[in-house]
C-alpha atoms as a PDB file:
ATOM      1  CA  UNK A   1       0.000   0.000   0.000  1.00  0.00           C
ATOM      2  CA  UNK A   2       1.256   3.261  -0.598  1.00  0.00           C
ATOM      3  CA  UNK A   3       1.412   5.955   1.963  1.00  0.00           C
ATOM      4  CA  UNK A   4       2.206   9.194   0.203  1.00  0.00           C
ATOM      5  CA  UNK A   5       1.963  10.205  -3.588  1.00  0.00           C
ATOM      6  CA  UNK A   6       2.630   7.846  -6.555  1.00  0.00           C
ATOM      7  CA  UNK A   7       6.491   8.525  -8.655  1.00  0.00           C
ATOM      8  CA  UNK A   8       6.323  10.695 -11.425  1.00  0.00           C
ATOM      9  CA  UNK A   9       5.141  10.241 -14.657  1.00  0.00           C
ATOM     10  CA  UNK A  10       4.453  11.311 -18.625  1.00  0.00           C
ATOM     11  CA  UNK A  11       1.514  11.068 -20.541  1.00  0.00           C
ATOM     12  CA  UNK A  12       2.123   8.614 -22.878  1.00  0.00           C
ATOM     13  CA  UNK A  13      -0.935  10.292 -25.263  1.00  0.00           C
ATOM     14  CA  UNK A  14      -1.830  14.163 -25.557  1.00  0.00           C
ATOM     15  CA  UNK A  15      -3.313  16.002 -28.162  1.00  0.00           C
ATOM     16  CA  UNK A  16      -5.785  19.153 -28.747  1.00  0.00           C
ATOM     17  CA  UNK A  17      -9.643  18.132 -29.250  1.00  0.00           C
ATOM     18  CA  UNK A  18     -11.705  20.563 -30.986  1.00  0.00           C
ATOM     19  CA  UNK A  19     -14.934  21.556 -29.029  1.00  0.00           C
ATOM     20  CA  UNK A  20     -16.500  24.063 -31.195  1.00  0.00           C
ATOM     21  CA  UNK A  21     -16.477  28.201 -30.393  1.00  0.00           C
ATOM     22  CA  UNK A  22     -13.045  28.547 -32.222  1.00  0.00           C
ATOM     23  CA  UNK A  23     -11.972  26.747 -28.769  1.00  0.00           C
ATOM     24  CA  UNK A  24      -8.976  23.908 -28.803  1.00  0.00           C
ATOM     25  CA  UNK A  25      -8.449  21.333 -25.225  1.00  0.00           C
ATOM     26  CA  UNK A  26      -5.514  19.766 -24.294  1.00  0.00           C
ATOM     27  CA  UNK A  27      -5.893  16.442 -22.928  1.00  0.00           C
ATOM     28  CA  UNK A  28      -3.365  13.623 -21.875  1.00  0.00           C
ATOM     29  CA  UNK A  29      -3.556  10.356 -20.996  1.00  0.00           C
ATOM     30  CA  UNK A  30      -1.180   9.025 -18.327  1.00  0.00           C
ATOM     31  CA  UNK A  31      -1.010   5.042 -17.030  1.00  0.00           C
ATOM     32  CA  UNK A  32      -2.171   2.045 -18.229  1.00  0.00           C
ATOM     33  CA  UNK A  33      -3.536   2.552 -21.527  1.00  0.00           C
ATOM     34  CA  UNK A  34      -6.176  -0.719 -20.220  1.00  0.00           C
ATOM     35  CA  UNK A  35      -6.593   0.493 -16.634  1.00  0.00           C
ATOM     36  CA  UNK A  36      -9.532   1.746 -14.696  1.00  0.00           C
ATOM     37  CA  UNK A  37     -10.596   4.997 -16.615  1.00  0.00           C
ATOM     38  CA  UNK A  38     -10.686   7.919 -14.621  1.00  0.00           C
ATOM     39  CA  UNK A  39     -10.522  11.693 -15.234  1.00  0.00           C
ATOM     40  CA  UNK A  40      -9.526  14.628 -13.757  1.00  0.00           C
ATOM     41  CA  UNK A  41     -11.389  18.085 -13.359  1.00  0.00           C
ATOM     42  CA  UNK A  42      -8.833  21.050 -12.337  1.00  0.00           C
ATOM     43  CA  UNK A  43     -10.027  24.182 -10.116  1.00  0.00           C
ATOM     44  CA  UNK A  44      -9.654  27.670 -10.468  1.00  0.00           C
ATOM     45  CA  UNK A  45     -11.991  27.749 -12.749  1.00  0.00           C
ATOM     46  CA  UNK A  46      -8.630  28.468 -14.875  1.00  0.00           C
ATOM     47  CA  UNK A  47      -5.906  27.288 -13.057  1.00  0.00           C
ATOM     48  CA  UNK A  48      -5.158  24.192 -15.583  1.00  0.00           C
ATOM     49  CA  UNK A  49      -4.247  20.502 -14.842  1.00  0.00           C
ATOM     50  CA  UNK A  50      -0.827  20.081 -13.283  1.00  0.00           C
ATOM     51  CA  UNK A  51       1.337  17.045 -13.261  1.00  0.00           C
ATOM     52  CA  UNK A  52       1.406  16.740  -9.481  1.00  0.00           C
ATOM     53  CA  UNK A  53      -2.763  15.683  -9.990  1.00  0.00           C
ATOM     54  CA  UNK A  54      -1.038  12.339 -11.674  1.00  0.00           C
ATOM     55  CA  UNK A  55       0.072  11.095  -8.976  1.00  0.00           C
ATOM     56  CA  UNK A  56      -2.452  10.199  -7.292  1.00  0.00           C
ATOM     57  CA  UNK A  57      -3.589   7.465  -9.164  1.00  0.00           C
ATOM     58  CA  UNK A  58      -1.691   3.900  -9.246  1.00  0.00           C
ATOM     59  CA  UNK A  59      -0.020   4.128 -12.631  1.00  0.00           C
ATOM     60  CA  UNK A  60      -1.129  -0.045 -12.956  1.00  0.00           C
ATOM     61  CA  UNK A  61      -3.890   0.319 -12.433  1.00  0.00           C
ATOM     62  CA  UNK A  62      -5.732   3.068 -13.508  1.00  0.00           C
ATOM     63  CA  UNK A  63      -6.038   5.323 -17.370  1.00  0.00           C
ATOM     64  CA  UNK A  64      -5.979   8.871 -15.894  1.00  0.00           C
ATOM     65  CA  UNK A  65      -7.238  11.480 -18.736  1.00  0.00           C
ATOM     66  CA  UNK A  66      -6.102  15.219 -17.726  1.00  0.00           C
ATOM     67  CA  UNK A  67      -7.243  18.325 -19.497  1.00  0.00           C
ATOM     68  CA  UNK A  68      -7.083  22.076 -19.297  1.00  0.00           C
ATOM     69  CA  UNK A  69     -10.895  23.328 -19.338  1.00  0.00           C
ATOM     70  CA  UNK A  70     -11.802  26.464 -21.621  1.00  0.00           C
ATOM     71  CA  UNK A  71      -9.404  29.081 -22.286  1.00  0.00           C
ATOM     72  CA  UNK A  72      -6.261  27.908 -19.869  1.00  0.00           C
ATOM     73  CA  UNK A  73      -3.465  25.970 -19.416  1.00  0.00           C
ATOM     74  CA  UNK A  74      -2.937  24.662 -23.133  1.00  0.00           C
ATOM     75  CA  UNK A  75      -6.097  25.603 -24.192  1.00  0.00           C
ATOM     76  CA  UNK A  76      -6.208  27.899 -26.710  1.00  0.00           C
ATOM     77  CA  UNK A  77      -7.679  30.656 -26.849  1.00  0.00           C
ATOM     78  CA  UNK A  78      -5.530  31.885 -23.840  1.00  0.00           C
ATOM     79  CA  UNK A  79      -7.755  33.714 -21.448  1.00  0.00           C
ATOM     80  CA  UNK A  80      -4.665  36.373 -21.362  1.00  0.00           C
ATOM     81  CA  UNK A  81      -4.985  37.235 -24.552  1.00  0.00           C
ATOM     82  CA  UNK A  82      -6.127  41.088 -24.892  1.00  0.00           C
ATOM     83  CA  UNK A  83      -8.856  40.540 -27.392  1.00  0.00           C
ATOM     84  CA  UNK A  84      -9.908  36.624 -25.745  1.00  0.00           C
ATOM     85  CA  UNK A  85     -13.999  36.408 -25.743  1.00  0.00           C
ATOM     86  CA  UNK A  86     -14.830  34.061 -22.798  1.00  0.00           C
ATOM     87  CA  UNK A  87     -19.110  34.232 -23.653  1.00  0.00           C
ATOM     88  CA  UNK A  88     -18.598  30.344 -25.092  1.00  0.00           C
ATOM     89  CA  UNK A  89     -16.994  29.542 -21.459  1.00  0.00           C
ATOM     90  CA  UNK A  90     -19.669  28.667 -19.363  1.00  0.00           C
ATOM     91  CA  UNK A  91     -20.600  26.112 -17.244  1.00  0.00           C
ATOM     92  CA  UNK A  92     -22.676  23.799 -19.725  1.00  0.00           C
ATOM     93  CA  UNK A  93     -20.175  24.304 -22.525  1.00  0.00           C
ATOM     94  CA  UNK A  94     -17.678  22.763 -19.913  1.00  0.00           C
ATOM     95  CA  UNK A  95     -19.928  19.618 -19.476  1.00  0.00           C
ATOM     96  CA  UNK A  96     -20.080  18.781 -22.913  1.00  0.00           C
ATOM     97  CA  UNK A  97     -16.737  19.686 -23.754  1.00  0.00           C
ATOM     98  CA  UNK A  98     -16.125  16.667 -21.112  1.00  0.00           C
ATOM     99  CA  UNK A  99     -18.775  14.473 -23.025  1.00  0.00           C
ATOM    100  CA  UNK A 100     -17.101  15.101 -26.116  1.00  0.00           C
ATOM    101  CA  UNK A 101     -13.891  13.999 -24.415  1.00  0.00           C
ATOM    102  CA  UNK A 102     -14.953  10.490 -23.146  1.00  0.00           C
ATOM    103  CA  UNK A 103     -16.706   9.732 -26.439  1.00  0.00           C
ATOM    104  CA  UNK A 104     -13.573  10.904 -28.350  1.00  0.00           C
ATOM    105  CA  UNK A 105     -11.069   8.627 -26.013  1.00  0.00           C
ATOM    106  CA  UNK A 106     -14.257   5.885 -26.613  1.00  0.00           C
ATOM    107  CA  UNK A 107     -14.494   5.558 -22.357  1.00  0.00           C
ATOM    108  CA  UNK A 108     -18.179   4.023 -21.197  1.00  0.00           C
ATOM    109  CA  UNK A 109     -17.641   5.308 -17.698  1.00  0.00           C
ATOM    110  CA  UNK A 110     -14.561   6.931 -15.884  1.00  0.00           C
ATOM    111  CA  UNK A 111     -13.835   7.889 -12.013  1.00  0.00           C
ATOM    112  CA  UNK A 112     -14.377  11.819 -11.924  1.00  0.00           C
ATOM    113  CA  UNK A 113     -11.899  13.537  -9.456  1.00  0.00           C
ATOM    114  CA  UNK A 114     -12.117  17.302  -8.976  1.00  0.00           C
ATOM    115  CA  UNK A 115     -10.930  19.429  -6.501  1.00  0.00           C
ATOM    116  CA  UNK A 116     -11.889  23.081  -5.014  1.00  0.00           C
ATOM    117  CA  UNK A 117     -14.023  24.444  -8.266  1.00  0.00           C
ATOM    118  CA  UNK A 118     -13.304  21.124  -9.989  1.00  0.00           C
ATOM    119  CA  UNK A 119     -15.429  19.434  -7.426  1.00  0.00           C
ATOM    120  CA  UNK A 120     -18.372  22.039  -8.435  1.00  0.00           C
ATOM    121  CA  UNK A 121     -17.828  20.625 -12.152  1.00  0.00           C
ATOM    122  CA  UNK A 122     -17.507  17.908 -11.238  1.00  0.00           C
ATOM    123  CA  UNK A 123     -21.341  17.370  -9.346  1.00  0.00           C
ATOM    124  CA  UNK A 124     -22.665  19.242 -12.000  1.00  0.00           C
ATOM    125  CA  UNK A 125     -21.527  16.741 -14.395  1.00  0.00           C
ATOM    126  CA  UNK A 126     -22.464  13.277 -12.546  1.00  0.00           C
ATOM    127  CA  UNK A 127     -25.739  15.443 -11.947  1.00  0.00           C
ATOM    128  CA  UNK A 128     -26.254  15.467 -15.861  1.00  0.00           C
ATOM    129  CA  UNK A 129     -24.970  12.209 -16.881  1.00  0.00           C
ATOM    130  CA  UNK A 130     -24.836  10.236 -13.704  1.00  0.00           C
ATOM    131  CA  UNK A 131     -24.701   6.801 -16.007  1.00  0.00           C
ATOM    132  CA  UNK A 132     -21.361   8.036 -17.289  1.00  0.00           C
ATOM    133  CA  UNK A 133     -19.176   8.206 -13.666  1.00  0.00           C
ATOM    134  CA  UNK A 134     -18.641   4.760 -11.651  1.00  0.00           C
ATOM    135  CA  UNK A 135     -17.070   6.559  -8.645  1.00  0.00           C
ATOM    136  CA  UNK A 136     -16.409  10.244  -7.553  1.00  0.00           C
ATOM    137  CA  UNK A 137     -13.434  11.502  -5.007  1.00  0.00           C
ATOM    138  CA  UNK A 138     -13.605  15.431  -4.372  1.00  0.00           C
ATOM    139  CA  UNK A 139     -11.300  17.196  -2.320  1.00  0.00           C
ATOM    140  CA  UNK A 140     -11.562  21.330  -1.048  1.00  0.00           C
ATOM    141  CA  UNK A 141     -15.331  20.934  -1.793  1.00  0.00           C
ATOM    142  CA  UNK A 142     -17.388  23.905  -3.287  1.00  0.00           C
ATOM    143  CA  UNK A 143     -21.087  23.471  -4.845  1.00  0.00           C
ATOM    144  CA  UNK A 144     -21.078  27.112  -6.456  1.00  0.00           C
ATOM    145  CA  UNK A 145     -23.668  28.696  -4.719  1.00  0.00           C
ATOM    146  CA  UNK A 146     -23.936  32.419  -4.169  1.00  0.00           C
ATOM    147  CA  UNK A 147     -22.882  32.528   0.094  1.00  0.00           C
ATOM    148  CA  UNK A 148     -19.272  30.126  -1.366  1.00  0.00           C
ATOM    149  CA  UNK A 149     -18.449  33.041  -3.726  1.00  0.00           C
ATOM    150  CA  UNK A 150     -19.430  35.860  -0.789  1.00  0.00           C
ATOM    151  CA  UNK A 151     -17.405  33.723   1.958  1.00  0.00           C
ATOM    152  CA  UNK A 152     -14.355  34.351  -0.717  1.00  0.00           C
ATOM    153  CA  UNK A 153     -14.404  37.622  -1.911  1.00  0.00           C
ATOM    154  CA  UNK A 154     -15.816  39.429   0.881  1.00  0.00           C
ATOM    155  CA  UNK A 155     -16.579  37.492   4.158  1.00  0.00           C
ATOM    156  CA  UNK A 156     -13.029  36.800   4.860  1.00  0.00           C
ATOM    157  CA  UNK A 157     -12.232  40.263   4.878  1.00  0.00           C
ATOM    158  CA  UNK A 158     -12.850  40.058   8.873  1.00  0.00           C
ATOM    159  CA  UNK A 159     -10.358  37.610   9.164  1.00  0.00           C
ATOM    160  CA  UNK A 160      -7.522  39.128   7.025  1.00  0.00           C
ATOM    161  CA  UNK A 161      -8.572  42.705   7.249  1.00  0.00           C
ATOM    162  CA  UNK A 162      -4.813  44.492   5.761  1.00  0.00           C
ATOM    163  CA  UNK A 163      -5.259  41.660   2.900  1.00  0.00           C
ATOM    164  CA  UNK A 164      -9.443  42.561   2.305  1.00  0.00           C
ATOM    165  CA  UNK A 165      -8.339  46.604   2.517  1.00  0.00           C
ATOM    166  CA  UNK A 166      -5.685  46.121  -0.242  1.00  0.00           C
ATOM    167  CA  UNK A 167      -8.172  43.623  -2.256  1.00  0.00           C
ATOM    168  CA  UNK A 168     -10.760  46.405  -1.988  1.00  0.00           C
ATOM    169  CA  UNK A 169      -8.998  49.159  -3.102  1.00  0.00           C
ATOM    170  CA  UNK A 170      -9.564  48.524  -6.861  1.00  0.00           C
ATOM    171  CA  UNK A 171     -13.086  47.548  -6.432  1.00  0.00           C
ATOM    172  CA  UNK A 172     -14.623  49.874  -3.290  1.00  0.00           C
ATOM    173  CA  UNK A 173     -18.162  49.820  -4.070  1.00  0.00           C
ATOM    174  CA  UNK A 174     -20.458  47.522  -5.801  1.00  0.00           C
ATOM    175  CA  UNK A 175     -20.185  43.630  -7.161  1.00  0.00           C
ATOM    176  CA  UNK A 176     -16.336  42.864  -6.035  1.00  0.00           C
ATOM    177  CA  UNK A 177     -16.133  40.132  -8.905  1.00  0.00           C
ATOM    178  CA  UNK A 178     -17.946  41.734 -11.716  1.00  0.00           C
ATOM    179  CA  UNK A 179     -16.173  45.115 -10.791  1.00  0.00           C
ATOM    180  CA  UNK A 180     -12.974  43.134 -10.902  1.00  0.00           C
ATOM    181  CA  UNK A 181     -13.956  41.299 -14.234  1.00  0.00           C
ATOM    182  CA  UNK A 182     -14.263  44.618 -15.719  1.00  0.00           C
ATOM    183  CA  UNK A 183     -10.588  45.937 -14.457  1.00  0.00           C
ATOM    184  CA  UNK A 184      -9.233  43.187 -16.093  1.00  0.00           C
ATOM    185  CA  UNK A 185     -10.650  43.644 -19.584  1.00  0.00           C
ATOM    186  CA  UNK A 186      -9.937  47.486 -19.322  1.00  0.00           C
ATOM    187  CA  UNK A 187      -8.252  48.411 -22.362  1.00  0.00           C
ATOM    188  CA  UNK A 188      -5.117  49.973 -20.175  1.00  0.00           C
ATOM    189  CA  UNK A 189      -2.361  46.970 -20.266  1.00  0.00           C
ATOM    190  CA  UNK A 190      -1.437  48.492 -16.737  1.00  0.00           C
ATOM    191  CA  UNK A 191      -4.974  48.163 -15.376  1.00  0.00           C
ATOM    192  CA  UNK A 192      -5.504  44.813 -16.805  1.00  0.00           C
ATOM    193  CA  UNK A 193      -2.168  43.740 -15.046  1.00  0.00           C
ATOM    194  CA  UNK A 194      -2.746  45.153 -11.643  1.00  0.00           C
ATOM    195  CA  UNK A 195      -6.069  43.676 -11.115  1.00  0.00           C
ATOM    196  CA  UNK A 196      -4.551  40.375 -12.044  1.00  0.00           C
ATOM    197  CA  UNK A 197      -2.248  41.029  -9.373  1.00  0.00           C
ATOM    198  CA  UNK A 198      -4.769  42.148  -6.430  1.00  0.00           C
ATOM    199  CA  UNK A 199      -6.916  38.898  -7.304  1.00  0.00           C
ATOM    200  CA  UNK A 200      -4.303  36.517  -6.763  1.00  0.00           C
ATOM    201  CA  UNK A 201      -2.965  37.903  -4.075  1.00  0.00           C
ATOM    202  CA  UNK A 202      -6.208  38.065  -2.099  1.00  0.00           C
ATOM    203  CA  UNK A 203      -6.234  34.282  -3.527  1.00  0.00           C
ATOM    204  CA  UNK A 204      -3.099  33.575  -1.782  1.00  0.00           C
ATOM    205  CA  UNK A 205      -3.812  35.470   1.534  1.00  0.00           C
ATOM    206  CA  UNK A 206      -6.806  33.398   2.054  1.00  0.00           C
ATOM    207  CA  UNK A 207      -5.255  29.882   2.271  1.00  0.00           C
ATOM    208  CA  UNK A 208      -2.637  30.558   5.027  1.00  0.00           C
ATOM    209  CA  UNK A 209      -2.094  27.111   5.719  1.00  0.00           C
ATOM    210  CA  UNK A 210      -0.588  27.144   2.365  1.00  0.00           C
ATOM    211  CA  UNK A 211       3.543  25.945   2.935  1.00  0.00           C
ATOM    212  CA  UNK A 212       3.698  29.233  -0.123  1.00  0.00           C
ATOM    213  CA  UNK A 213       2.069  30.823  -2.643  1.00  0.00           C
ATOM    214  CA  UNK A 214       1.594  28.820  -5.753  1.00  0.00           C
ATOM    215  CA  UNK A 215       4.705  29.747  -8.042  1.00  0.00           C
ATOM    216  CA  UNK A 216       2.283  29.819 -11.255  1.00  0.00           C
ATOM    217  CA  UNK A 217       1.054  33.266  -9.519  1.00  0.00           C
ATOM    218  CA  UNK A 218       4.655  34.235 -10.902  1.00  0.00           C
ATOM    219  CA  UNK A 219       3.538  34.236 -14.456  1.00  0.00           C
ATOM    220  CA  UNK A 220       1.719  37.296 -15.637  1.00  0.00           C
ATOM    221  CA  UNK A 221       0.193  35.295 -17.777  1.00  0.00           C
ATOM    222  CA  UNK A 222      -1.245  33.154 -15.468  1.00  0.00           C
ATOM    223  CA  UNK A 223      -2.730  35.328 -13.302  1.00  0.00           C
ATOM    224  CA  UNK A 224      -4.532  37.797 -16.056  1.00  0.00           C
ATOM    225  CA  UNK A 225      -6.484  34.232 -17.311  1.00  0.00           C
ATOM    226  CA  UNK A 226      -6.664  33.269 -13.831  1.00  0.00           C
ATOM    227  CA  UNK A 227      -8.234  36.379 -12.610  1.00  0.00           C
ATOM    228  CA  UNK A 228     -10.304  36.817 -15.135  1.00  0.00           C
ATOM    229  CA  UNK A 229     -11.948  33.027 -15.837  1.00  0.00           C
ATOM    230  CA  UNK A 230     -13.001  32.947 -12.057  1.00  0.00           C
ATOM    231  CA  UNK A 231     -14.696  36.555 -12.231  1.00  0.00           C
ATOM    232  CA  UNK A 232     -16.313  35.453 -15.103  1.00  0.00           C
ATOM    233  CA  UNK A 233     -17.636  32.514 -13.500  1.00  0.00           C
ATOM    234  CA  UNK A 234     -18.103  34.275 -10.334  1.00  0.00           C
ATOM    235  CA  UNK A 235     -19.993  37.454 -11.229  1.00  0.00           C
ATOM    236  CA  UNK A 236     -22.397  34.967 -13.032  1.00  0.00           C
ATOM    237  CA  UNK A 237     -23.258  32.387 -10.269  1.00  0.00           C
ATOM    238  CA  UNK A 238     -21.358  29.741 -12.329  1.00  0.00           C
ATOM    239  CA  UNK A 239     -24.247  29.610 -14.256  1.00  0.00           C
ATOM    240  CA  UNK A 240     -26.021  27.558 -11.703  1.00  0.00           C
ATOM    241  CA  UNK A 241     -29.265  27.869  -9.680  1.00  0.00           C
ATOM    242  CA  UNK A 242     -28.725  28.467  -5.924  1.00  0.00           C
ATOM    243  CA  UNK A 243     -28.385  24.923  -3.862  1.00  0.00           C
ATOM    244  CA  UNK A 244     -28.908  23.379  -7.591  1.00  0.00           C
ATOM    245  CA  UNK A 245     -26.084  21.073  -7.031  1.00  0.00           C
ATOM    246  CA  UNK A 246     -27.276  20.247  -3.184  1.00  0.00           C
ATOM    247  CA  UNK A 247     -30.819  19.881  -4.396  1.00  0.00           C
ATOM    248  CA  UNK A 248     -30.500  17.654  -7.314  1.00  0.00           C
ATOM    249  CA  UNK A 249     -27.428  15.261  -5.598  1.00  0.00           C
ATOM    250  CA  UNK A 250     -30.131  12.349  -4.715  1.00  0.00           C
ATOM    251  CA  UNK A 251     -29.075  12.006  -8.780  1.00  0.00           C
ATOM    252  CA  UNK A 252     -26.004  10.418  -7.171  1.00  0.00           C
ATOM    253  CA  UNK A 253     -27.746   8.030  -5.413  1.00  0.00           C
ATOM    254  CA  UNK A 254     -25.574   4.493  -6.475  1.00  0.00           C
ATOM    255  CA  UNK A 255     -22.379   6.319  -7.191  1.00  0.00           C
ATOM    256  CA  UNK A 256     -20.196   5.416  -4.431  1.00  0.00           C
ATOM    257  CA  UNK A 257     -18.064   9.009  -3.792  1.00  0.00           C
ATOM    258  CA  UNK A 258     -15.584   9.911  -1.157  1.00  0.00           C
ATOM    259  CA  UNK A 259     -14.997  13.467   0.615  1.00  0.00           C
ATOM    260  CA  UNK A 260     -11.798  14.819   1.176  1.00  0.00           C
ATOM    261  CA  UNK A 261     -12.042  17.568   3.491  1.00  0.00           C
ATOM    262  CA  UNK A 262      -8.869  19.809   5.474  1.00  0.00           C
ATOM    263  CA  UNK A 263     -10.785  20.372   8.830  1.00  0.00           C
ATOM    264  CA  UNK A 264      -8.952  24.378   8.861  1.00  0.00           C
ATOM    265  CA  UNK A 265     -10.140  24.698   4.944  1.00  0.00           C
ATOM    266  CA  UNK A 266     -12.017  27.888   5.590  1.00  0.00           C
ATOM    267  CA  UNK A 267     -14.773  26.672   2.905  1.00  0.00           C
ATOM    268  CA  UNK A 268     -15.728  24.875   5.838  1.00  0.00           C
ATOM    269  CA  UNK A 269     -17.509  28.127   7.111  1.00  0.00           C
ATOM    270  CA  UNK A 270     -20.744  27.684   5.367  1.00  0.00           C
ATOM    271  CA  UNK A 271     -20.959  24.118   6.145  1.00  0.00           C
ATOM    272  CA  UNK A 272     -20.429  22.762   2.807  1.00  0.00           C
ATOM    273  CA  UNK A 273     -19.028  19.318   2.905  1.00  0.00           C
ATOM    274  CA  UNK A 274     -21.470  18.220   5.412  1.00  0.00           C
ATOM    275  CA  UNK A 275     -24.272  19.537   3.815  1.00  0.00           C
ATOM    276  CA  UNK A 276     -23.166  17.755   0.275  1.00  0.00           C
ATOM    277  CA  UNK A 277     -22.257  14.775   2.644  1.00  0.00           C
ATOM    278  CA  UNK A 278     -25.873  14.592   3.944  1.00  0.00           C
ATOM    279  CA  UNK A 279     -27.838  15.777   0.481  1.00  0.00           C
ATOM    280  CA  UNK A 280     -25.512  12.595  -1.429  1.00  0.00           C
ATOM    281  CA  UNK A 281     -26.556   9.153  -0.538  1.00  0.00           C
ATOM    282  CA  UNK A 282     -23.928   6.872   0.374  1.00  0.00           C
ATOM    283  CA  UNK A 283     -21.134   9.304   0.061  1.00  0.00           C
ATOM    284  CA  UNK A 284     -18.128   9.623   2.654  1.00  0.00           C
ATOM    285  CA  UNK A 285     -17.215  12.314   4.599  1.00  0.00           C
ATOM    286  CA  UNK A 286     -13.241  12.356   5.400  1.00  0.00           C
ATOM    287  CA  UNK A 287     -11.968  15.001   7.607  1.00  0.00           C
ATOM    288  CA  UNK A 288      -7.869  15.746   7.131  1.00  0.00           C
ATOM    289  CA  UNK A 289      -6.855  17.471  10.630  1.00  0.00           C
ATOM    290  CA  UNK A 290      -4.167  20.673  10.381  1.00  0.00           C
ATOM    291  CA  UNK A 291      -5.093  21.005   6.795  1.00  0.00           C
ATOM    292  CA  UNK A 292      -6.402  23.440   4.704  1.00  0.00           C
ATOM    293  CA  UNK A 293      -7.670  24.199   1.168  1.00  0.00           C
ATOM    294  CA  UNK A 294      -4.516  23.283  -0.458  1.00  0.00           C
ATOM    295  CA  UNK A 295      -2.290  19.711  -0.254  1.00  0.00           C
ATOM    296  CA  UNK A 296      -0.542  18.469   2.332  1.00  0.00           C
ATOM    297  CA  UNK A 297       0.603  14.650   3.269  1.00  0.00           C
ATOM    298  CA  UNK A 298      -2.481  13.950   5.246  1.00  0.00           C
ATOM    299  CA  UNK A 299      -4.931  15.314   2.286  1.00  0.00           C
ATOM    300  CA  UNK A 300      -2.961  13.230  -0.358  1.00  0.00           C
ATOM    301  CA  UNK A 301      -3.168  10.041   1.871  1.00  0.00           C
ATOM    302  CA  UNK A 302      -6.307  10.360   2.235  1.00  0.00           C
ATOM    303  CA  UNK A 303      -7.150  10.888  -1.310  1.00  0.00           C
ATOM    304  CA  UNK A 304      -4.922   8.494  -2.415  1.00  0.00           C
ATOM    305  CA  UNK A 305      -6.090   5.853  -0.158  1.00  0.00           C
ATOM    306  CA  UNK A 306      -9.359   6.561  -1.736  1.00  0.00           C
ATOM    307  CA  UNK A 307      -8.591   6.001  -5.032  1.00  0.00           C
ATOM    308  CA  UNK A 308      -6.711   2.885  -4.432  1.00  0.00           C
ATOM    309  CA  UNK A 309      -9.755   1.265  -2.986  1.00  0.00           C
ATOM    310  CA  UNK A 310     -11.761   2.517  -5.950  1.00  0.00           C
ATOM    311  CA  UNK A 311      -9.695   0.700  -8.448  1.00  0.00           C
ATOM    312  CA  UNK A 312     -10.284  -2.867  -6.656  1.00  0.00           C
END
């Protein structure tokens, strides 16, 4: 049995898939090409898949498919790109971009593993096509709803309160999110660049159990898509109902799932990996003590002790 995260390793298939909108994905394959299919839905929204997300998964025993959702990572367009439209980047174009994916890589049904927003993707997606997932593992749990996105971008300002007043200062009045989405569309380069900035570092100050801040943030690249994919997503609810995912996860009802949850995550505020726990027959609640949103050796145990007993 393995105790920590698997070694290394390369896809040993990529490519770009064509979804439509004048948008390309890039996917990968890592594994055994006959194992256990399972996929892998990054958060953000826009942060991208990362190699450490392979190693989770036995490499014997399980086909792991990767991809970067709409407009990041090696997605093209770039979400940094001045002129990028994101209007064909919503929440249902996500779900059947995924679709598109398992049909294309001819899986029946796959493990879906998603983390922080990718655990709101992926609910929305067994929710749609519940026939399609054998087993779900989330980890940093969100569910999209409106008092997630306040708890974020302005509820935690009591807690960090020199990190909220710098946050604010770009956006004093009004929406934070949508006032921020605008910022960084503004046609000054310089605007654009120091709302990208402000975002992430309010993203960073937030997670202080972090060991340090993620060194992607270094790329002002990264954080101009960044910044702007989640205000986009933000300042329009994710394009779901309120409670929608909550309500509607008696859908999951036969789909065994596991929980991963950092007991000092401060998600945990609004209560909602218990309440997804409770609303989600059968599923597993697993609570990670000094741990946060982000990894750490208890939170990768855990998950990878999870996934191990999901592929048999």
């Amino acid at each position: 049995m393995v105790t920590g995260l698997y070694p290394e390793i390369e896809p040993y298939r990529h490519g770009m898939l064509d979804v439509g909108d004048g948008n390309s994905l890039y996917w990968e394959e890592c594994g055994n090409p006959d194992g256990k299919p399972a996929v892998v839905f990054h958060g953000g929204p826009g942060s991208g898949c990362t190699p450490g997300a392979r190693r989770l998964f036995d490499p014997q025993r399980y086909r792991v498919v990767l991809f970067d959702q709409r407009n990041c990572g090696r997605s093209t367009p770039h979400a940094s790109e001045p002129d990028v439209d994101l209007s064909a980047n919503t929440t249902d174009h996500l779900i059947a971009d995924i679709e598109l994916l398992r049909t294309t890589l001819g899986i029946e049904r796959w493990l879906v593993s998603g983390a922080s927003w990718g655990s709101v993707l992926a609910l929305a997606y067994a929710e749609r096509h519940p026939d399609r997932v054998s087993e779900m593992l989330h980890s940093g749990v969100a569910t999209g709803r409106p008092r997630e996105t306040d708890l974020i971008t302005r509820n935690l300002g009591a807690m960090f309160p020199a990190a909220y007043a710098r946050f604010r200062e770009l956006v004093p009045e009004g929406e934070i999110a949508a006032g921020y989405h605008r910022l960084l569309f503004d046609d000054d380069p310089e605007v654009r660049a120091r709302a990208a900035r402000a975002w992430c570092d309010w993203e960073t100050a937030i997670i202080p159990t972090a060991p340090e801040p993620s060194p992607r943030y270094e790329s002002p690249e990264f954080r101009l898509a960044f910044a702007r994919i989640v205000t986009h997503y933000f300042s329009n609810g994710s394009w779901l109902e309120d409670g929608q995912l909550l309500r509607d996860a008696g859908k999951l009802a036969g789909i065994p799932g596991v929980i991963v949850q950092g007991v000092l995550d401060l998600s945990n505020l609004v209560g909602t990996p218990w309440e997804l726990a409770h609303a989600w027959p059968g599923a597993e609640l697993v609570l990670v003590d000094e741990t946060g949103h982000n990894n750490s050796p208890g939170l990768d145990a855990a998950r990878v002790a999870a996934l191990d007993r999901f592929a048999g």
